[in-house]
Protein backbone atom coordinates (compact mmCIF):
# COMPACT_ATOMS: atom_id res chain seq x y z
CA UNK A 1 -66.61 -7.13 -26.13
CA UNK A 2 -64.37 -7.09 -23.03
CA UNK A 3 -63.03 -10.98 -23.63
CA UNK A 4 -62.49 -9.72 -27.54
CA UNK A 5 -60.64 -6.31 -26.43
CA UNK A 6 -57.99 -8.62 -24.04
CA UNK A 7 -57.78 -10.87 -27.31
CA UNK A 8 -57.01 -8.60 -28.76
CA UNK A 9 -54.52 -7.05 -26.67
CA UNK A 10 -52.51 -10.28 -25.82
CA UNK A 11 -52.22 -11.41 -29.57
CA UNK A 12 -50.63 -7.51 -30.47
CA UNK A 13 -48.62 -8.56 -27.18
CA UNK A 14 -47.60 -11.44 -28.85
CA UNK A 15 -46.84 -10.00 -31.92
CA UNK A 16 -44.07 -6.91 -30.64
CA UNK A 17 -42.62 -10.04 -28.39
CA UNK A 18 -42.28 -12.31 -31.76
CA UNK A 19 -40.67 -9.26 -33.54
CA UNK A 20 -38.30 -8.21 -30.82
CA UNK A 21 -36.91 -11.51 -30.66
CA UNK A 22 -36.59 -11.99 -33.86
CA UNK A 23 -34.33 -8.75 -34.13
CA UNK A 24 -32.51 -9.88 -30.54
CA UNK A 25 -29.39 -9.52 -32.10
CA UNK A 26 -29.37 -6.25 -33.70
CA UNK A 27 -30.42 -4.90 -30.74
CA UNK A 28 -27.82 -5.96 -28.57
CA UNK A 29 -25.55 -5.02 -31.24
CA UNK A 30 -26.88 -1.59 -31.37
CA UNK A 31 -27.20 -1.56 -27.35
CA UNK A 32 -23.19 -2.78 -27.57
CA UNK A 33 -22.32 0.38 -29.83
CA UNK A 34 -24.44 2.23 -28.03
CA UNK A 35 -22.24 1.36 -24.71
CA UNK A 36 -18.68 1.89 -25.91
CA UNK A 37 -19.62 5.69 -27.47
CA UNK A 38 -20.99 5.94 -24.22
CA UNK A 39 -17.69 5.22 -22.25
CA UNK A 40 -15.08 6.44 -25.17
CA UNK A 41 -17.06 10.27 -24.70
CA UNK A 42 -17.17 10.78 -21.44
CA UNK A 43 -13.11 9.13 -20.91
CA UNK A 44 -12.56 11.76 -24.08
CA UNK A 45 -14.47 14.81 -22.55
CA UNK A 46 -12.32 14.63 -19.24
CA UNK A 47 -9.49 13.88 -21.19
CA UNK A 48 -9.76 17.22 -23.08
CA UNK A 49 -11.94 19.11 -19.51
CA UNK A 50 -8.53 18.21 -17.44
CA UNK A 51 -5.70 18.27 -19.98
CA UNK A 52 -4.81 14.55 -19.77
CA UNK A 53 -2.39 12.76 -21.73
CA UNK A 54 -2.32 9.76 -23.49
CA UNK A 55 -0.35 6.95 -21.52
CA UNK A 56 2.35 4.49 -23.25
CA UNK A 57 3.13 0.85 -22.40
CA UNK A 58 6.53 -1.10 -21.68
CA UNK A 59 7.29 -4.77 -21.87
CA UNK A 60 9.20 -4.32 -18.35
CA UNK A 61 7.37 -3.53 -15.15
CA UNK A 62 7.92 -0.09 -14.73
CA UNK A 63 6.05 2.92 -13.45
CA UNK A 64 7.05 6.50 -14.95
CA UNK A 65 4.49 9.08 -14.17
CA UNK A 66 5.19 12.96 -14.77
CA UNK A 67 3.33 15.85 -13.03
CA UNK A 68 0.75 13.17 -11.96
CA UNK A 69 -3.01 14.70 -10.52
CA UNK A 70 -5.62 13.24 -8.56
CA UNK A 71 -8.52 14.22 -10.58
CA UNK A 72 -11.83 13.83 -7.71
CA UNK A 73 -8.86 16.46 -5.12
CA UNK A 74 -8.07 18.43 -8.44
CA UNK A 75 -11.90 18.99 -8.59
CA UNK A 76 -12.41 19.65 -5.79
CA UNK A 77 -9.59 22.34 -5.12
CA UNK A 78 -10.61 23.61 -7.94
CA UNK A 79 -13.77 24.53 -7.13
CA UNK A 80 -12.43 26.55 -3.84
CA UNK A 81 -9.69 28.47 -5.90
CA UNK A 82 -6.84 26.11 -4.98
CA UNK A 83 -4.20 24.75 -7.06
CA UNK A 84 -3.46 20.87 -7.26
CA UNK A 85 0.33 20.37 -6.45
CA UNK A 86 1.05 17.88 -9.05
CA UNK A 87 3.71 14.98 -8.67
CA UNK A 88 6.29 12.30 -10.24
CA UNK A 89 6.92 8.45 -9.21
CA UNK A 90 9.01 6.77 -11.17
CA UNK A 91 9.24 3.19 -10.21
CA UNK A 92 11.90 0.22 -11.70
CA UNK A 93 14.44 -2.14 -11.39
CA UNK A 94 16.52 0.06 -8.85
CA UNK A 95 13.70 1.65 -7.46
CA UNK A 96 10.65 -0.26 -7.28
CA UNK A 97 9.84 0.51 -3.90
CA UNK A 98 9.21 4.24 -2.68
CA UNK A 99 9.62 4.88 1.43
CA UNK A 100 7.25 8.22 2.02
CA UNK A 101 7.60 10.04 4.92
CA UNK A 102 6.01 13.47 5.97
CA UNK A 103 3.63 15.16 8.21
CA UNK A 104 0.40 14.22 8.34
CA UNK A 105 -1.91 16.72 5.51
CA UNK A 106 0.85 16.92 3.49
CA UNK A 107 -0.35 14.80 1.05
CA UNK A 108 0.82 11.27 1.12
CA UNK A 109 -2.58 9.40 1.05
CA UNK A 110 -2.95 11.58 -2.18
CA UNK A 111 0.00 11.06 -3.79
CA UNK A 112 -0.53 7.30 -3.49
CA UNK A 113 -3.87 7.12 -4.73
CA UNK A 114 -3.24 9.07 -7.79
CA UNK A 115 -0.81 6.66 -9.05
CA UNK A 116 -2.71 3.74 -8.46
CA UNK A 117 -5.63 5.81 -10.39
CA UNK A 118 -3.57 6.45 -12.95
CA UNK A 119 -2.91 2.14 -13.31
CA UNK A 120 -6.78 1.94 -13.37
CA UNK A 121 -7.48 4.80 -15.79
CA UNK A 122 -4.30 3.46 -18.51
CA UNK A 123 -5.18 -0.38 -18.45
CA UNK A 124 -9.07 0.64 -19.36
CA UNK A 125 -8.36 2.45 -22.19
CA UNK A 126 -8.23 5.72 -21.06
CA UNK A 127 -6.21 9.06 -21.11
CA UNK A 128 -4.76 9.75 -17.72
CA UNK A 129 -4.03 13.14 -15.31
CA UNK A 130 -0.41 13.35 -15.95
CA UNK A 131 1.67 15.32 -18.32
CA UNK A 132 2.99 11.98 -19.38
CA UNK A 133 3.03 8.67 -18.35
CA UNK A 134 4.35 5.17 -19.28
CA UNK A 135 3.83 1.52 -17.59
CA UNK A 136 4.07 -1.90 -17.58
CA UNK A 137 1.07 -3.65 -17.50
CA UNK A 138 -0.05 -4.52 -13.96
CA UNK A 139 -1.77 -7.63 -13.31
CA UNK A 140 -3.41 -7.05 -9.87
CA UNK A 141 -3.63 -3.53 -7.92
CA UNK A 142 -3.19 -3.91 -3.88
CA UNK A 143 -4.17 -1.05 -1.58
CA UNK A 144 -4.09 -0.93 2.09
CA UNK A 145 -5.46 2.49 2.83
CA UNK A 146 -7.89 4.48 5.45
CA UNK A 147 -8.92 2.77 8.54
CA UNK A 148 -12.25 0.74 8.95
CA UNK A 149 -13.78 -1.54 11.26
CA UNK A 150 -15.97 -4.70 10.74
CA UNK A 151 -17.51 -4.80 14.09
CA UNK A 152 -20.41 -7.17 12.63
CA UNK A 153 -17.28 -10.30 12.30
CA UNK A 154 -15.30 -8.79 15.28
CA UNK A 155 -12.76 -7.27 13.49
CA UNK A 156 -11.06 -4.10 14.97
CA UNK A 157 -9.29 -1.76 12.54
CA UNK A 158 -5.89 -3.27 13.33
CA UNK A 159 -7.58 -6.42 12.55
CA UNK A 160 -8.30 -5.32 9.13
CA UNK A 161 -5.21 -3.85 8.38
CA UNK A 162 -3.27 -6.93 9.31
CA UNK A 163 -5.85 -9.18 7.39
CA UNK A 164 -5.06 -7.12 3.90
CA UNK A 165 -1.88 -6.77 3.97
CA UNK A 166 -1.93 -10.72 4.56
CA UNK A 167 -3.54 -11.16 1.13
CA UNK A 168 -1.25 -8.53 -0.20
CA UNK A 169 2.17 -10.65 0.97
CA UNK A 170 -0.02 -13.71 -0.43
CA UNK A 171 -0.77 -12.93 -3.43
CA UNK A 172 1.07 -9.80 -5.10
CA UNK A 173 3.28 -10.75 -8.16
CA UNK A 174 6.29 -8.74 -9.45
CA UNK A 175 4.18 -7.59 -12.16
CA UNK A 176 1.79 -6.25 -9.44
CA UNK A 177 1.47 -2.71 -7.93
CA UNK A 178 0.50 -1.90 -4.35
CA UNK A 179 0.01 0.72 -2.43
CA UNK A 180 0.21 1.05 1.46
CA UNK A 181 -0.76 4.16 3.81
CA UNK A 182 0.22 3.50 7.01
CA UNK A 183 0.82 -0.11 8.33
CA UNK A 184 0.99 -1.24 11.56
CA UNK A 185 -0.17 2.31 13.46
CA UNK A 186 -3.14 0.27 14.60
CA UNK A 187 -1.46 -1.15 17.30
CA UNK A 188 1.86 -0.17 19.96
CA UNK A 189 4.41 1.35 18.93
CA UNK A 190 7.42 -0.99 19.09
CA UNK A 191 4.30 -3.48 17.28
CA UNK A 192 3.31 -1.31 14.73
CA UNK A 193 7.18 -0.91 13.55
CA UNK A 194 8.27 -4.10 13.66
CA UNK A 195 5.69 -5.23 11.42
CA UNK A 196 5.95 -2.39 9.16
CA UNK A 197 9.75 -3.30 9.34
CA UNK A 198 9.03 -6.89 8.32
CA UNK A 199 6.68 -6.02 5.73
CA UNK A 200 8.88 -3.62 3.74
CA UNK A 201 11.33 -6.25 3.99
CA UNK A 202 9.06 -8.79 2.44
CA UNK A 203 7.89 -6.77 -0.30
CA UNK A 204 11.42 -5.85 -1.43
CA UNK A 205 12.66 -9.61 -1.05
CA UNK A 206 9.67 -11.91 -1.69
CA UNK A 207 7.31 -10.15 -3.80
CA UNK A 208 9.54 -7.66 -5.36
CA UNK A 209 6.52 -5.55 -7.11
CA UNK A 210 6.20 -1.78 -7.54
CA UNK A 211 4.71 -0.53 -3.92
CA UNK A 212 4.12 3.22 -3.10
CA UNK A 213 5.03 2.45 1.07
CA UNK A 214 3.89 5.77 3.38
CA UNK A 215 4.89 5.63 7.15
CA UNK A 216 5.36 7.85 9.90
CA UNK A 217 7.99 5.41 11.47
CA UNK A 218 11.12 7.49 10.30
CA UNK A 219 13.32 4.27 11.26
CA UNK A 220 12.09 2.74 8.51
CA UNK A 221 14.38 5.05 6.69
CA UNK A 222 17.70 2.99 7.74
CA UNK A 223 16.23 -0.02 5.20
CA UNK A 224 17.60 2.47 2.32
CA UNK A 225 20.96 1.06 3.28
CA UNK A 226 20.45 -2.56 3.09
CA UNK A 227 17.91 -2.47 0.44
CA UNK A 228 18.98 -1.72 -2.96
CA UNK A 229 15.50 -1.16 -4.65
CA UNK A 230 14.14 0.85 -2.25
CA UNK A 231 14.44 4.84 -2.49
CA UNK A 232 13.51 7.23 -0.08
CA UNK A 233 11.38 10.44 -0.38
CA UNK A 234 9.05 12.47 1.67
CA UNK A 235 6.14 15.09 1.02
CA UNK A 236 7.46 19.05 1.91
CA UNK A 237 6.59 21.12 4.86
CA UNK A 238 8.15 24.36 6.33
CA UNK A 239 7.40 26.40 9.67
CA UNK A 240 6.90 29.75 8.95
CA UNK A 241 6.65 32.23 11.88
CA UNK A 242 5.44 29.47 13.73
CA UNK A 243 2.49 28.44 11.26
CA UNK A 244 2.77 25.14 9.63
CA UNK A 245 2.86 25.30 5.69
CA UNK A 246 1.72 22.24 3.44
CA UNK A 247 3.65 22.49 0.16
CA UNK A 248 2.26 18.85 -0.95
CA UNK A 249 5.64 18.66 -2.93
CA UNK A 250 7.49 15.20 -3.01
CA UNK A 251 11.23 15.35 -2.73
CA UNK A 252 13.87 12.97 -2.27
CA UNK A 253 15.44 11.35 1.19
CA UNK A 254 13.40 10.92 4.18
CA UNK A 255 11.79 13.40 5.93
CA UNK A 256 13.62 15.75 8.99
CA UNK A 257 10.64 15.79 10.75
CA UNK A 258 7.16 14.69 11.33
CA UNK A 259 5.46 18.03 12.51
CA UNK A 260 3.15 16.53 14.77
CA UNK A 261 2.77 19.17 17.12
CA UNK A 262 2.29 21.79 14.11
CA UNK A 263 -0.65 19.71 12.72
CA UNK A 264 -1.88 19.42 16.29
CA UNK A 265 -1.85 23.48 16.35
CA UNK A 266 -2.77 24.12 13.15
CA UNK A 267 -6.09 21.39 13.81
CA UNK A 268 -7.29 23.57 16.73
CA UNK A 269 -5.51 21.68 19.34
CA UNK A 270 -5.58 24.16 22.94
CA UNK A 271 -2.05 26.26 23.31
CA UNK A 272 -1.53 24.50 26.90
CA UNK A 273 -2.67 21.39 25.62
CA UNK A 274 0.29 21.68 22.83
CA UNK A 275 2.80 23.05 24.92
CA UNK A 276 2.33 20.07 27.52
CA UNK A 277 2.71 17.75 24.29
CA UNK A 278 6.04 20.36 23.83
CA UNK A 279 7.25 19.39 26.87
CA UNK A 280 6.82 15.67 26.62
CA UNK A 281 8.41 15.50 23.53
CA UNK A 282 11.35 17.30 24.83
CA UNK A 283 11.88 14.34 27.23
CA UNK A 284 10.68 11.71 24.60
CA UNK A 285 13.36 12.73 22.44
CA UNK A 286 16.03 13.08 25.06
CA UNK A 287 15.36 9.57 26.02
CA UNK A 288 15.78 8.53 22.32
CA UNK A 289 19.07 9.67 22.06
CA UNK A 290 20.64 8.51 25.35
CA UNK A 291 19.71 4.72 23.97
CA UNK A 292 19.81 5.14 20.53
CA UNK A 293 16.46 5.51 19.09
CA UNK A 294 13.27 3.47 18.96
CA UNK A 295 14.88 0.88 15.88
CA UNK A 296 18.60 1.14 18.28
CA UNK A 297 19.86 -2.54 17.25
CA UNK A 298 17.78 -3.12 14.13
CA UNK A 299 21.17 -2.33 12.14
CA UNK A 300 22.32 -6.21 13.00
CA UNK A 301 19.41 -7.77 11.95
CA UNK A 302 20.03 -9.45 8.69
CA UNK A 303 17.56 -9.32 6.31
CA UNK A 304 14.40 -10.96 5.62
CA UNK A 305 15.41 -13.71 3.43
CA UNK A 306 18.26 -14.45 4.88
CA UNK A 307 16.61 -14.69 8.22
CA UNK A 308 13.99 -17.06 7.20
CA UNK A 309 16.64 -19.51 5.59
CA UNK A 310 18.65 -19.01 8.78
CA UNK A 311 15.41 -20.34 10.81
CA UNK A 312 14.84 -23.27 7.93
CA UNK A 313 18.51 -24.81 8.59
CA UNK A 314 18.01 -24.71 12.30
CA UNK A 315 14.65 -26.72 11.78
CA UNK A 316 15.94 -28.92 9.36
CA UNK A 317 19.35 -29.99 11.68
CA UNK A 318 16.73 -30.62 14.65
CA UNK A 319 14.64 -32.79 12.14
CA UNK A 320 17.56 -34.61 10.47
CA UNK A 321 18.49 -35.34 14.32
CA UNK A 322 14.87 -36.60 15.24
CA UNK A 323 14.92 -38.70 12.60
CA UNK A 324 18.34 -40.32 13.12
CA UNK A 325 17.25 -41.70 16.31
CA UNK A 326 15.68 -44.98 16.50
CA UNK A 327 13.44 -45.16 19.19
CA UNK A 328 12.52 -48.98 20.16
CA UNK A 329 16.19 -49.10 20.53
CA UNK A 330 16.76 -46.68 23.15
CA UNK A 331 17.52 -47.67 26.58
CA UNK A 332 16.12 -45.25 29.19
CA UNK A 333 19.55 -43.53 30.01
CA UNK A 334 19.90 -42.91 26.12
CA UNK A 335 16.32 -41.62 25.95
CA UNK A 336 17.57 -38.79 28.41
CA UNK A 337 20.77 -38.23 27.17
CA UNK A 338 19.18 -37.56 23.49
CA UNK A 339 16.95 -34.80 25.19
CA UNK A 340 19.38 -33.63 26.73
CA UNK A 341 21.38 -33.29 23.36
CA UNK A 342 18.36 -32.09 20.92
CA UNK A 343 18.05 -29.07 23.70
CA UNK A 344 21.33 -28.14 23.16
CA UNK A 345 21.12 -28.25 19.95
CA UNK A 346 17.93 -26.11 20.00
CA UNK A 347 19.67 -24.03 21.87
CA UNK A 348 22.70 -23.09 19.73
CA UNK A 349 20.62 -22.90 16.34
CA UNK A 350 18.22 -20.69 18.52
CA UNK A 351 20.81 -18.56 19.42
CA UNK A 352 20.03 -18.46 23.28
CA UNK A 353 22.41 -18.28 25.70
């Protein structure tokens, strides 16, 4: 009865198997369907929840966002009684690359974030948190944001940070958009700005995409003047009877000031401990002006493309020298003498005196 009853059993087995199968494809169908309702309500039911609008596309790479919202810090204000500061970026031809400065909490991670949500959230189809918003169709998103370690390969944070924006310079496409909080803080600070330096440089000249940059180096302000795409703008702050206050507004130009020492007070930071920092700044900054500022002498620089084809026709007039020379022909005195001339000649493409 037993060896009858698992007969049994497997050949019923046997027999749903046979007619699943042989309806495979309707299922998946119907699984398919199934899937796409799934995804079209719930991108429909926070469309309608947080009043989101439907976005547009343009054959040109451009970026025009109006009242923009970060819908997880919209939430989540929400929920506390606080009202999300919304925001515009507009990014094109003149102005593909936004310079944001500000202090730190005043909203600049945010603001960058949100737009490269909004990217996301269009190209899949869905309504986005903006009053309006219309873009070109991106073919890669970049983001170089937060600080992390990978301690398991050896990698500090600085590490990290240099090894993404590496594949961001690599590989980003003027039909891409990136986004970048903070580059080159992981490291000194004459470093940390001249590599933030060279990479805004590099973005504007090589890859020439639409990039949301946020520093605290205010020198990287002065690029506004030799870089034609690049616009400048900073998130709002005011003292107010000596309280900091956050108005997560973005405005145009660069920022006056970073408000370190607010955010230091505001954070909990001990009064002696901040007026010591007062005190040091004092001196800091008088310092700054006698010799003209951290970036004094960055002015002459030219810029990054037309520094890197400077450097190409030095090496190629040492090459086209090296190869000029024919060496089982040489006596020793000539072998000197060359030396002697491809030095100077390193020496006045070089530049050294």
């Amino acid at each position: 009865a037993g060896a009858r009853a698992l007969a049994a059993e497997a050949a019923h087995l046997e027999e749903l198997v046979a007619t699943a199968l042989a309806s495979r494809d309707a299922i998946a169908a119907t699984a398919d369907a199934l899937a796409r309702i799934d995804v079209a309500a719930a991108l429909a039911e926070r469309a309608v929840e947080g009043a989101w609008s439907r976005p547009t596309f343009a054959d040109t790479p451009c970026f025009e966002v109006r009242d923009g919202r970060h819908p997880v810090v919209e939430a989540a204000l929400a929920r506390s009684g606080d009202r999300f500061v919304a925001n515009d970026c507009v990014l094109g031809d003149r102005s593909r690359l936004w310079l944001v400065t500000g202090p730190n909490m005043g909203g600049k991670s945010t603001f960058l974030r949100q737009n490269a949500l909004i990217a996301v959230l269009a190209q899949a189809g869905s309504y986005v948190p903006a009053a309006a918003a219309r873009l070109g169709l991106v073919d890669r998103l970049f983001s170089r944001v937060g600080a992390s370690d990978n301690l398991a390969r050896g990698r500090s944070t600085f590490m990290v940070e240099m090894v993404e924006t590496a594949a961001i310079l690599a590989q980003a496409t003027p039909d891409s958009f990136v986004i970048l909080d903070e580059v080159g803080r992981g490291t000194s600070t004459y470093d940390g700005l001249a590599i933030a330096w060279a990479v805004v440089e590099a973005i504007h000249e090589d890859n020439r995409c639409r990039c949301l940059f946020a520093t605290h180096y205010h020198e990287l302000t002065r690029l506004a003047e030799r870089c034609d795409a690049l616009s400048l703008h900073h998130v709002r702050a005011r003292e107010w009877k000596g309280e900091l206050v956050l108005l997560h507004e973005l405005a145009d130009g660069p920022a006056d000031r970073s408000y370190g020492l607010a955010v230091a007070r505001l954070a909990g930071m001990p009064p002696a401990t901040v007026q010591r920092a007062k005190a040091v700044l004092a001196k800091l900054e008088a310092g700054r002006a006698k010799t003209g500022g951290l970036a004094a002498g960055l002015d002459d620089l030219p810029l990054f493309a037309a520094a890197a084809q400077a450097e190409e026709e030095a090496c190629d007039a040492i090459r086209a020298e090296v190869e000029a020379i024919d060496v089982d022909a040489l006596t020793p005195r000539e072998a000197l003498d060359t030396l002697y001339r491809l030095k100077a000649l390193a020496r006045e493409t070089g530049g050294e005196g």
